[in-house]
Protein backbone atom coordinates (compact mmCIF):
# COMPACT_ATOMS: atom_id res chain seq x y z
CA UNK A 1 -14.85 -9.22 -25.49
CA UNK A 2 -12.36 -8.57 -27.92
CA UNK A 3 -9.56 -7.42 -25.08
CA UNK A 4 -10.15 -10.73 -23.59
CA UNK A 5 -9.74 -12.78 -26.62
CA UNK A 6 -6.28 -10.79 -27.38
CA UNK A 7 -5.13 -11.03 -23.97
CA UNK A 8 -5.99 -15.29 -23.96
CA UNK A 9 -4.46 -15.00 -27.36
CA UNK A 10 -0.97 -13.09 -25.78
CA UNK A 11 -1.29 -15.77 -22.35
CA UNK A 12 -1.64 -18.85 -24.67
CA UNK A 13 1.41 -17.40 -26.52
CA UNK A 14 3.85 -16.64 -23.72
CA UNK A 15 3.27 -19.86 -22.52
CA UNK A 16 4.23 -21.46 -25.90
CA UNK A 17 7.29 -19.08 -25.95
CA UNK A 18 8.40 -20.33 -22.66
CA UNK A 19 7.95 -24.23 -23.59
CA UNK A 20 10.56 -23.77 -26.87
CA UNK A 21 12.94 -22.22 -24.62
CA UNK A 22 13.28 -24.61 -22.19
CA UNK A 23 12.51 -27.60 -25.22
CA UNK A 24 15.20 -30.05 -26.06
CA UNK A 25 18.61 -29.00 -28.22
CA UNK A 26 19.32 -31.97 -30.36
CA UNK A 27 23.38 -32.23 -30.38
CA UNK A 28 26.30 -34.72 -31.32
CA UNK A 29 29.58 -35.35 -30.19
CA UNK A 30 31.75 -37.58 -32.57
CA UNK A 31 35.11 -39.19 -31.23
CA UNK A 32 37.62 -41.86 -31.72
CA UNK A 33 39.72 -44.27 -29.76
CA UNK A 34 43.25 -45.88 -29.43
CA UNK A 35 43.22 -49.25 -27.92
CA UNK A 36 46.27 -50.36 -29.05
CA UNK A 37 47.06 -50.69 -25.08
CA UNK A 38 44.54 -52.89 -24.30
CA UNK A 39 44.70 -56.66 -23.55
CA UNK A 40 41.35 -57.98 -23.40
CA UNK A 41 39.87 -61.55 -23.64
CA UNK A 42 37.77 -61.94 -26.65
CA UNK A 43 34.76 -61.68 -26.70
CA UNK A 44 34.46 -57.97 -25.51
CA UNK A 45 31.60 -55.16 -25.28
CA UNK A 46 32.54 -51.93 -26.04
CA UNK A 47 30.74 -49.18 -24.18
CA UNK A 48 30.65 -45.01 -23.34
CA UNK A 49 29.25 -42.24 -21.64
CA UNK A 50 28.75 -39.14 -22.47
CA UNK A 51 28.42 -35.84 -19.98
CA UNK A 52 28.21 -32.48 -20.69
CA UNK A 53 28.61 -29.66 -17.82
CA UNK A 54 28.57 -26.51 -17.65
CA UNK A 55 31.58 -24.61 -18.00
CA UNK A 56 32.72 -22.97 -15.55
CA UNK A 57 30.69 -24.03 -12.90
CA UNK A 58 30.05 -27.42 -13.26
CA UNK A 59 26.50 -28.18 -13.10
CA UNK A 60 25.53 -31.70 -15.32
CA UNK A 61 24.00 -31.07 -18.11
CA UNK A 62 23.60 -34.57 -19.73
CA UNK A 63 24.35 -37.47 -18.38
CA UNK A 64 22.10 -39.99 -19.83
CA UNK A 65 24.75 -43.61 -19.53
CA UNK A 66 26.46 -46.42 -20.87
CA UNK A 67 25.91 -47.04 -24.68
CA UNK A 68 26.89 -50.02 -26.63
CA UNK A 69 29.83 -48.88 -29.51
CA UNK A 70 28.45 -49.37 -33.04
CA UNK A 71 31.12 -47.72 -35.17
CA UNK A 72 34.26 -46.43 -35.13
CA UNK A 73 34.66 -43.24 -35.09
CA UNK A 74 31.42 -43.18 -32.76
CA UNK A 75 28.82 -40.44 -33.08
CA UNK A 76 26.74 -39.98 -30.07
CA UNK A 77 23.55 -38.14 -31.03
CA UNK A 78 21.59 -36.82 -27.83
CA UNK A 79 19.15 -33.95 -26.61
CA UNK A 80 19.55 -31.44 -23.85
CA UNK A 81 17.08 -29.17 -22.17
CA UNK A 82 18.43 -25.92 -22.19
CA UNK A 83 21.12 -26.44 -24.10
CA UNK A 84 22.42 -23.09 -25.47
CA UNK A 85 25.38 -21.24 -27.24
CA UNK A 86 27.68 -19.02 -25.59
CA UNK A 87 27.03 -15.26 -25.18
CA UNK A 88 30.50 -14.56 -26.32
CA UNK A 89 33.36 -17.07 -27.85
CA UNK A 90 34.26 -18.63 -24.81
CA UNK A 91 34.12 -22.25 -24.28
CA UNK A 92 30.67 -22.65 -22.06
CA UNK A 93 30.21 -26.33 -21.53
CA UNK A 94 32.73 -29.27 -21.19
CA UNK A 95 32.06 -32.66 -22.82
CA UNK A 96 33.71 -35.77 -21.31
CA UNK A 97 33.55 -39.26 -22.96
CA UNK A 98 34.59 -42.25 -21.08
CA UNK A 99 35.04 -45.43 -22.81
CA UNK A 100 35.17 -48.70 -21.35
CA UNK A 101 36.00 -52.43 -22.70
CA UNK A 102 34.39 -55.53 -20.89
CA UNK A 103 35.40 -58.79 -20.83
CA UNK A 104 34.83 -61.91 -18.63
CA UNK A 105 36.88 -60.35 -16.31
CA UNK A 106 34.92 -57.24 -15.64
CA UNK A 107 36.37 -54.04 -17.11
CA UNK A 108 39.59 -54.57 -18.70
CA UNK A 109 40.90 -51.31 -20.25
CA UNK A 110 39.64 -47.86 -20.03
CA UNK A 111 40.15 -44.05 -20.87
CA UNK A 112 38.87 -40.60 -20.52
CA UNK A 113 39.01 -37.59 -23.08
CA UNK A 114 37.46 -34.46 -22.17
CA UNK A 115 37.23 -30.93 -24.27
CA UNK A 116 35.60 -26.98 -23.45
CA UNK A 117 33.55 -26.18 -26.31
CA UNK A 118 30.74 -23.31 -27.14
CA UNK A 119 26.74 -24.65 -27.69
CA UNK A 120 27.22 -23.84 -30.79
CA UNK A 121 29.47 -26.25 -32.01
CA UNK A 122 27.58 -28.98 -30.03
CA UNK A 123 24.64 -28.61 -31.47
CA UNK A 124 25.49 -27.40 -35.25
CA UNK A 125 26.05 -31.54 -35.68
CA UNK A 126 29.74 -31.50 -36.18
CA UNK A 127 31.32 -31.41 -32.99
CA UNK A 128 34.09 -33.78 -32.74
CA UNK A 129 37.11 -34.26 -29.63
CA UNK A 130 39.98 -33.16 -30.90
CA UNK A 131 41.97 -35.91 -29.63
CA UNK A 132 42.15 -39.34 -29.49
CA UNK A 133 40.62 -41.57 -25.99
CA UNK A 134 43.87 -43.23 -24.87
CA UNK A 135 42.96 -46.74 -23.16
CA UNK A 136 44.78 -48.65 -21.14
């Protein structure tokens, strides 16, 4: 009896083993803007998407839509199955951030900033693009 109660015991907790490791990864990615090439009619809705892929390779990671700017910088706080760090140094996933202004014309200025980075600094909470989005 007591070699089936251990082995339940070591079942139950290789199954509970493999459910953290393929759990969600809480991460952020904070970035900023220039606009200053934009001409928009007023009133306009600011919005962005956020994907992560693997790096190299390719394969989406997140991709989860088109959020409503609240502040500026922006910080995008998301969760990722399987997100992990890098076995070595080397940049493993790429984040891309497309912004987008609306007006009543449809989209009227856009941009697209994109960066390599480790796991790591994703999801240690201060991950930030290095650069500017340029709109136009």
């Amino acid at each position: 009896m007591k070699k089936i109660a251990f082995i339940l015991v070591l079942f139950f907790w290789a199954i509970a083993g493999s459910l953290s490791l393929n759990g969600q990864v809480n991460f952020s990615v904070t970035f900023d803007w220039d606009d200053s090439n934009c001409n928009c009619n007023e009133p306009v809705t600011i919005e962005y998407w956020i994907i992560v892929k693997e790096y190299p390779g390719g394969t989406t990671v997140v991709s989860d839509g088109w959020f409503s700017v609240t502040s500026k910088p922006e910080i995008y706080n998301g969760d990722a199955s399987g997100l992990r760090d890098c076995v070595d140094e080397h940049p493993c996933y790429t984040v891309y951030v497309y912004m987008r202004y609306k007006d009543n014309t449809g989209v009227c200025c856009s941009g697209l900033e994109s960066e390599n980075t480790t796991g790591q600094a994703l999801f240690s909470g201060s991950y930030s693009l290095a650069n500017q989005i340029i709109l136009n």
